[in-house]
PDB file of N, CA and C in Angstrom:
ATOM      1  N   UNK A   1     157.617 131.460  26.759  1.00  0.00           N
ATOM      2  CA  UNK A   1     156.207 131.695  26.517  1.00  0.00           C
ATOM      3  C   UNK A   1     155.377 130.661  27.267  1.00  0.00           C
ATOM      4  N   UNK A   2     154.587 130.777  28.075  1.00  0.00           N
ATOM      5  CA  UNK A   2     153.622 130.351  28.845  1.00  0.00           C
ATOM      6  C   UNK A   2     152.548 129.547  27.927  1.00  0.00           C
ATOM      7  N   UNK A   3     152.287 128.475  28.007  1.00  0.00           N
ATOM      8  CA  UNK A   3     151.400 127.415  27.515  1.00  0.00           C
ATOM      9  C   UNK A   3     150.155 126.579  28.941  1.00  0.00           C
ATOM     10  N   UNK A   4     148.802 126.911  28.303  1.00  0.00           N
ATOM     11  CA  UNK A   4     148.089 126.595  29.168  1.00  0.00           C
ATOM     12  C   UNK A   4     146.987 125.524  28.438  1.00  0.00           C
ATOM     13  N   UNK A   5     146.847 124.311  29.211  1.00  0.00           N
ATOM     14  CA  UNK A   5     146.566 123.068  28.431  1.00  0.00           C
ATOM     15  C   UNK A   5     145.453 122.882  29.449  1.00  0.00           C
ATOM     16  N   UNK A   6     144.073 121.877  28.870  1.00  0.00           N
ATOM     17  CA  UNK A   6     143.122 121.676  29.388  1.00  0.00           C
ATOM     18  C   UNK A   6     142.589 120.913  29.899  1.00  0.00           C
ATOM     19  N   UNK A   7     141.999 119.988  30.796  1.00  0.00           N
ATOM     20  CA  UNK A   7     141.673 118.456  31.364  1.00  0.00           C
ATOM     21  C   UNK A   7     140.650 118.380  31.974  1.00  0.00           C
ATOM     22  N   UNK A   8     139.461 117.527  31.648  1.00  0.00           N
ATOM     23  CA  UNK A   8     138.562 117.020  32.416  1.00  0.00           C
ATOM     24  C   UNK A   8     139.089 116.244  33.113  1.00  0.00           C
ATOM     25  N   UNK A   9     138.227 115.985  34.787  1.00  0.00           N
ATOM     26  CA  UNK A   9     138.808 115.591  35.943  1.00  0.00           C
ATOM     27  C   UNK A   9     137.665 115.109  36.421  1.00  0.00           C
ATOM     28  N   UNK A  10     137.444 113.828  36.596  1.00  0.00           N
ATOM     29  CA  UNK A  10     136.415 113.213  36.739  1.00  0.00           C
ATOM     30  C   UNK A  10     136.600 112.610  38.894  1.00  0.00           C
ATOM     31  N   UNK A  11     135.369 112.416  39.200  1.00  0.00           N
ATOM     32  CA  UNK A  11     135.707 112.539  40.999  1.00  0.00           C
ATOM     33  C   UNK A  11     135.500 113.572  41.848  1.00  0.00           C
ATOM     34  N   UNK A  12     135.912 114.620  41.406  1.00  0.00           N
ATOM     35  CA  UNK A  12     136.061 115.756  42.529  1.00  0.00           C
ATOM     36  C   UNK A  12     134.531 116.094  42.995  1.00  0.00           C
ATOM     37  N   UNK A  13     134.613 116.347  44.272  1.00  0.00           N
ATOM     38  CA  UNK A  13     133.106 116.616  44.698  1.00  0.00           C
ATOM     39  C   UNK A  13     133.222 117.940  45.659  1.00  0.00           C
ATOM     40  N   UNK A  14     134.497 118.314  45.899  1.00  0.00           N
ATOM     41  CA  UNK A  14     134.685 119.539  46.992  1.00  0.00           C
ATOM     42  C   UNK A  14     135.579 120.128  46.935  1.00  0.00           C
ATOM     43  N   UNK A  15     136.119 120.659  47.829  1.00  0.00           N
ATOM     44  CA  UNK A  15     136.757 121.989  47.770  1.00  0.00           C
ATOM     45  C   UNK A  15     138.395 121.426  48.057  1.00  0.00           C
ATOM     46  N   UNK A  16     138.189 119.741  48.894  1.00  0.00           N
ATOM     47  CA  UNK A  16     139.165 119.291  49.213  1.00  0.00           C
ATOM     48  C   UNK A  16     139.833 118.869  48.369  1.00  0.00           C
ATOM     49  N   UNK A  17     139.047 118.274  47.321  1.00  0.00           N
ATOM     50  CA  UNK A  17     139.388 117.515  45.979  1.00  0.00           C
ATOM     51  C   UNK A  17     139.905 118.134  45.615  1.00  0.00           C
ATOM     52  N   UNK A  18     139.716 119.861  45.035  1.00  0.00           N
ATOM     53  CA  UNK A  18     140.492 120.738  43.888  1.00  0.00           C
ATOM     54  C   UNK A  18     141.721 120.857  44.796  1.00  0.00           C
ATOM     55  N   UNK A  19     142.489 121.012  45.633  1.00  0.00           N
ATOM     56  CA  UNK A  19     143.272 120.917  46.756  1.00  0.00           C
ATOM     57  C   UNK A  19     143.976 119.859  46.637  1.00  0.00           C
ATOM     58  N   UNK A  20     143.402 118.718  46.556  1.00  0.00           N
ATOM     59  CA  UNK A  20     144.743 117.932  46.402  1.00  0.00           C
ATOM     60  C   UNK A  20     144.972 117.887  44.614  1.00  0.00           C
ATOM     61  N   UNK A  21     144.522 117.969  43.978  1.00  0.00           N
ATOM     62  CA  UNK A  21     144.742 117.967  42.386  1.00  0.00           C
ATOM     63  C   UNK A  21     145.703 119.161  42.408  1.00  0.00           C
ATOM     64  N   UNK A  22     145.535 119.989  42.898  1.00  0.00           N
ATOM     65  CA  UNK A  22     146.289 121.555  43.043  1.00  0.00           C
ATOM     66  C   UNK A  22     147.701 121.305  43.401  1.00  0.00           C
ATOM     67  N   UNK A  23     147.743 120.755  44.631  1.00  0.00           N
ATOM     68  CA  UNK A  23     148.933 120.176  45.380  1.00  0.00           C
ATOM     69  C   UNK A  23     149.714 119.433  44.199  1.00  0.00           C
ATOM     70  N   UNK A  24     149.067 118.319  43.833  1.00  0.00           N
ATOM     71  CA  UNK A  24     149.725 117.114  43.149  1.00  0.00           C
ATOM     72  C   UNK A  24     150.431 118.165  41.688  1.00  0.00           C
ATOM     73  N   UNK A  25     149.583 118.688  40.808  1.00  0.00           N
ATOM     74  CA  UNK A  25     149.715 119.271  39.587  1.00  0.00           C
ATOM     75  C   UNK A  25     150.746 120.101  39.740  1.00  0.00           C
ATOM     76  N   UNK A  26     150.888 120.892  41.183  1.00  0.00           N
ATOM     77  CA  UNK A  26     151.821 122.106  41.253  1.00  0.00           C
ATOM     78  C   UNK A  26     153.371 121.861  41.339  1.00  0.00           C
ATOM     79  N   UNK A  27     153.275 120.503  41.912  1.00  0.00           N
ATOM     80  CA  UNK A  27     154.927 119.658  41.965  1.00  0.00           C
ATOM     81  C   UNK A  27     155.191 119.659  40.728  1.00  0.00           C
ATOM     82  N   UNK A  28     154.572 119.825  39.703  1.00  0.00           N
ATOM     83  CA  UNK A  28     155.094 119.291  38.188  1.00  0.00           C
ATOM     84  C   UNK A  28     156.406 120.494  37.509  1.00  0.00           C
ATOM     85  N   UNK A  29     157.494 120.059  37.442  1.00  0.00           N
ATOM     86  CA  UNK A  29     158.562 121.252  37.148  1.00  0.00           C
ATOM     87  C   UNK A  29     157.814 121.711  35.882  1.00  0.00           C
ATOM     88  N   UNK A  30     158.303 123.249  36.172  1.00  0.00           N
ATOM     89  CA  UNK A  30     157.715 123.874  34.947  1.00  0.00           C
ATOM     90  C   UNK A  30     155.748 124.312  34.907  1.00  0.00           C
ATOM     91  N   UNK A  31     155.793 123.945  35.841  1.00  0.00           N
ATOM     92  CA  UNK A  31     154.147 124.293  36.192  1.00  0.00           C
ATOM     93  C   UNK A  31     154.171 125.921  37.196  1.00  0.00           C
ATOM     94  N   UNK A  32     152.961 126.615  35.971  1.00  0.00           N
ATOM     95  CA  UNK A  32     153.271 127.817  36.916  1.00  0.00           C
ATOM     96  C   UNK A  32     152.242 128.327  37.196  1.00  0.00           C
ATOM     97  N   UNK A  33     151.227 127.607  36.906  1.00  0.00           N
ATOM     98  CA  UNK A  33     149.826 128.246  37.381  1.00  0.00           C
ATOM     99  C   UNK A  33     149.036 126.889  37.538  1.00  0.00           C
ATOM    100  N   UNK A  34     147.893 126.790  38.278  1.00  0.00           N
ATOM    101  CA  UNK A  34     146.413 125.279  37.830  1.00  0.00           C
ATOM    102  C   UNK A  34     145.377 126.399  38.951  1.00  0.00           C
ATOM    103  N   UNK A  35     144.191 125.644  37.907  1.00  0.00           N
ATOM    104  CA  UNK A  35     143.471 126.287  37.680  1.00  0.00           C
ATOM    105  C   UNK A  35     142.458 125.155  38.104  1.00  0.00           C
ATOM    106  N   UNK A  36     141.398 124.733  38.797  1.00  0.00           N
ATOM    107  CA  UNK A  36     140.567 123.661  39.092  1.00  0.00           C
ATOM    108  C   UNK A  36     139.128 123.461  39.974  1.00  0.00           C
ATOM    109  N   UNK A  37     138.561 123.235  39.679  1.00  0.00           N
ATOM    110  CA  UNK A  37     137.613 123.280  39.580  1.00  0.00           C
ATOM    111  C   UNK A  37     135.935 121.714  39.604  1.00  0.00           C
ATOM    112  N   UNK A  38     135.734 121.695  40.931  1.00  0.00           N
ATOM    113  CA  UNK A  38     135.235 120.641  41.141  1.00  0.00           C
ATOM    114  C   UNK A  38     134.111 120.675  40.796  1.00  0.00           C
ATOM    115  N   UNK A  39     133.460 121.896  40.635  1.00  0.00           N
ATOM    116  CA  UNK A  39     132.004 121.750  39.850  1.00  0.00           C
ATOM    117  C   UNK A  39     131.680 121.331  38.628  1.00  0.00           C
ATOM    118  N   UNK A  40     132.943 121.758  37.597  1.00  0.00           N
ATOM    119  CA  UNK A  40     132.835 121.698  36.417  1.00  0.00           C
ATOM    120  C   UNK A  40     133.899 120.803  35.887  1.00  0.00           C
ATOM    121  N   UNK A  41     134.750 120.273  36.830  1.00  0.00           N
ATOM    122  CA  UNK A  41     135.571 119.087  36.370  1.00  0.00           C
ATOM    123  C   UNK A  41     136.953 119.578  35.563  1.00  0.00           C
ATOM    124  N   UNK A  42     136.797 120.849  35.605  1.00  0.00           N
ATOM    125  CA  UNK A  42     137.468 121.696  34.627  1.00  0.00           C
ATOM    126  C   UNK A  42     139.145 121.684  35.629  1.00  0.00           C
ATOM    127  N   UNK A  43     140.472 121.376  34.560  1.00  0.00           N
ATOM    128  CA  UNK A  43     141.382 121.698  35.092  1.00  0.00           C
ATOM    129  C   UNK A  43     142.699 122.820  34.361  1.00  0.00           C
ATOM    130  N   UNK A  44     143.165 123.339  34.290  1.00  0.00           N
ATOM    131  CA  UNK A  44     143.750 124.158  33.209  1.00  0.00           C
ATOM    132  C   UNK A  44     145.204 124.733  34.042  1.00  0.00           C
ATOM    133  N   UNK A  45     146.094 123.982  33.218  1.00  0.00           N
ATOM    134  CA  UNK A  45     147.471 124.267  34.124  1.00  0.00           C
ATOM    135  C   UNK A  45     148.204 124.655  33.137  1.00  0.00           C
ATOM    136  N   UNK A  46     149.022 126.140  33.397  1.00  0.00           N
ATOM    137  CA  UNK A  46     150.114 126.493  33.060  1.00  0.00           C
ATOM    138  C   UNK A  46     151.075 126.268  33.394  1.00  0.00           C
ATOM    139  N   UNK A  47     152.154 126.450  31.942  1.00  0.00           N
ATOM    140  CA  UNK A  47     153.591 125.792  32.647  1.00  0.00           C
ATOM    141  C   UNK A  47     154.754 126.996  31.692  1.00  0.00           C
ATOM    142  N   UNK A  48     155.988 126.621  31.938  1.00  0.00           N
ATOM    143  CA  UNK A  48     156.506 127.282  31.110  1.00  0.00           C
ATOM    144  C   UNK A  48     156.960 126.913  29.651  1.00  0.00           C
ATOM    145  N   UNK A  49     156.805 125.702  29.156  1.00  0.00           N
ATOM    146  CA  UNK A  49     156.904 124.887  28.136  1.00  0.00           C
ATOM    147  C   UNK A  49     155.874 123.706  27.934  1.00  0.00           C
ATOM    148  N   UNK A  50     155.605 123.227  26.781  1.00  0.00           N
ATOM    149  CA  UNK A  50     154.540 122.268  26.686  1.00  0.00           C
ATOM    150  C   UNK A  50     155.140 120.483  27.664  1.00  0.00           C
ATOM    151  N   UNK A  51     153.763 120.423  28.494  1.00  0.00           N
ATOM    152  CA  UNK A  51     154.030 119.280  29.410  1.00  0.00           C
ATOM    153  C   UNK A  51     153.416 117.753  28.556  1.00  0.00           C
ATOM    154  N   UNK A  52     153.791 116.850  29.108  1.00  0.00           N
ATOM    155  CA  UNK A  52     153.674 115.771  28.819  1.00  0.00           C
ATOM    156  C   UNK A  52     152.972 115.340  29.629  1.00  0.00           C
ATOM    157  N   UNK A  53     151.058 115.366  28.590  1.00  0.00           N
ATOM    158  CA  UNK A  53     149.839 114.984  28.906  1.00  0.00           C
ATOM    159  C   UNK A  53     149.703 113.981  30.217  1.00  0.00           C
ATOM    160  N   UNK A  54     151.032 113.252  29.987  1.00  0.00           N
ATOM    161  CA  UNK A  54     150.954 111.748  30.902  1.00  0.00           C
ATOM    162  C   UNK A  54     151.243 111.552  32.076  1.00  0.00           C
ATOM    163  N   UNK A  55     152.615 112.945  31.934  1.00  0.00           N
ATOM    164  CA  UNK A  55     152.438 113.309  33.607  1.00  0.00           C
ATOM    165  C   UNK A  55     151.710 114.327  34.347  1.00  0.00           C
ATOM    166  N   UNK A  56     150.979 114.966  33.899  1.00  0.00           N
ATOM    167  CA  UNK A  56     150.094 115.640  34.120  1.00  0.00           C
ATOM    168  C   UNK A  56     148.754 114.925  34.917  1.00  0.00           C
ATOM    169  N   UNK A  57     148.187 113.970  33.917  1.00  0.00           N
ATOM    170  CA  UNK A  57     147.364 112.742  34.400  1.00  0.00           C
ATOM    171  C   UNK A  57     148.209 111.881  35.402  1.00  0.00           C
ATOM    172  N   UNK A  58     148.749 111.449  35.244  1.00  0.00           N
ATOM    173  CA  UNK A  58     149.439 110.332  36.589  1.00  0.00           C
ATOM    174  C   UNK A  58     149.415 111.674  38.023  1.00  0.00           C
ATOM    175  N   UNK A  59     149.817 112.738  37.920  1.00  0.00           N
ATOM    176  CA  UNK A  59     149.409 113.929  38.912  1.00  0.00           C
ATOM    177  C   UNK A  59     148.032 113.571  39.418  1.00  0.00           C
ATOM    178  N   UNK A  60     147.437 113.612  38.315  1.00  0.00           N
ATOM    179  CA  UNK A  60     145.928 113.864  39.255  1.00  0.00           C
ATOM    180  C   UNK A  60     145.637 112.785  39.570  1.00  0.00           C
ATOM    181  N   UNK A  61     146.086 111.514  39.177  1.00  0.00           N
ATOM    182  CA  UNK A  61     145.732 110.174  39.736  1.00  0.00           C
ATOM    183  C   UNK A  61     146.377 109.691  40.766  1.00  0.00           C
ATOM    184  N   UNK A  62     147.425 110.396  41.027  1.00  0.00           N
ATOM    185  CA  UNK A  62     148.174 110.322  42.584  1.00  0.00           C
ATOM    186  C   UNK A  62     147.158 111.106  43.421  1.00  0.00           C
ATOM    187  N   UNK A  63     146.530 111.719  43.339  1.00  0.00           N
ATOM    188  CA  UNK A  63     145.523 112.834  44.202  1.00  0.00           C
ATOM    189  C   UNK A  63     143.955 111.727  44.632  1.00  0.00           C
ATOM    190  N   UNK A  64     144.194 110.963  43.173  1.00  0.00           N
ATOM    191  CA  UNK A  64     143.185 109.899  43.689  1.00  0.00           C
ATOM    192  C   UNK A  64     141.928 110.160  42.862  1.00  0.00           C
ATOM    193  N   UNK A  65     142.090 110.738  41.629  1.00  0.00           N
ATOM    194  CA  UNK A  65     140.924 111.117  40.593  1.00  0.00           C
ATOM    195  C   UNK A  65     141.428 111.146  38.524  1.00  0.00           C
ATOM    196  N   UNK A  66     140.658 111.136  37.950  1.00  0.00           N
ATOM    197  CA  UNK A  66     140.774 110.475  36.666  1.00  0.00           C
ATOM    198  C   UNK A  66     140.922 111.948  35.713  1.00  0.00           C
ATOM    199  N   UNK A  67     141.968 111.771  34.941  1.00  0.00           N
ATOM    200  CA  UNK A  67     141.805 113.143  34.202  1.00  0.00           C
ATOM    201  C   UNK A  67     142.106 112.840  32.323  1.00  0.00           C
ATOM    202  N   UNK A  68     141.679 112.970  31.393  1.00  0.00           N
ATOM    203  CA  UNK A  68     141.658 113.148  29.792  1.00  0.00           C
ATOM    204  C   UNK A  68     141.828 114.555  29.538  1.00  0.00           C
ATOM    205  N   UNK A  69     142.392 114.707  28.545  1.00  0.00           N
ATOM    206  CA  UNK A  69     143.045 115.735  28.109  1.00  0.00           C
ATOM    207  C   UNK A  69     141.539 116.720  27.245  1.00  0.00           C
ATOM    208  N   UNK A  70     141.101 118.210  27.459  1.00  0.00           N
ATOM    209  CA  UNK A  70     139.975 118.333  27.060  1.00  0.00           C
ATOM    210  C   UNK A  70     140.141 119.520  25.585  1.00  0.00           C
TER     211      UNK A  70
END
């Protein structure tokens, strides 16, 4: 069963930004969808089992931007 979890993403200003958050988030095993969004800060990634908030965030902070769980 597919679980889809939510994150403000603080930084992003373009199209490049959701792109690398995309990139970074999509390496995550078990990730099967992200969803992102630089206007609204909005990030929403599916996986196939519930992920661990922490690597999820360390993802987007390898991309080079700040993310809390929303």
């Amino acid at each position: 069963m597919a679980t889809t979890t939510n994150y403000q993403v603080t930084g992003m200003s373009c199209g490049h930004c959701e792109q690398s958050v995309r990139t970074e988030v999509s390496e995550i095993d078990g990730v099967t969808g992200v969803d992102v969004s630089a206007q609204t800060g909005h990030l929403s990634v599916t996986s196939e089992q519930p992920l661990d908030d922490a690597v999820v965030i360390a993802a987007v902070d390898e991309a080079g931007y700040a993310a809390v769980r929303s």
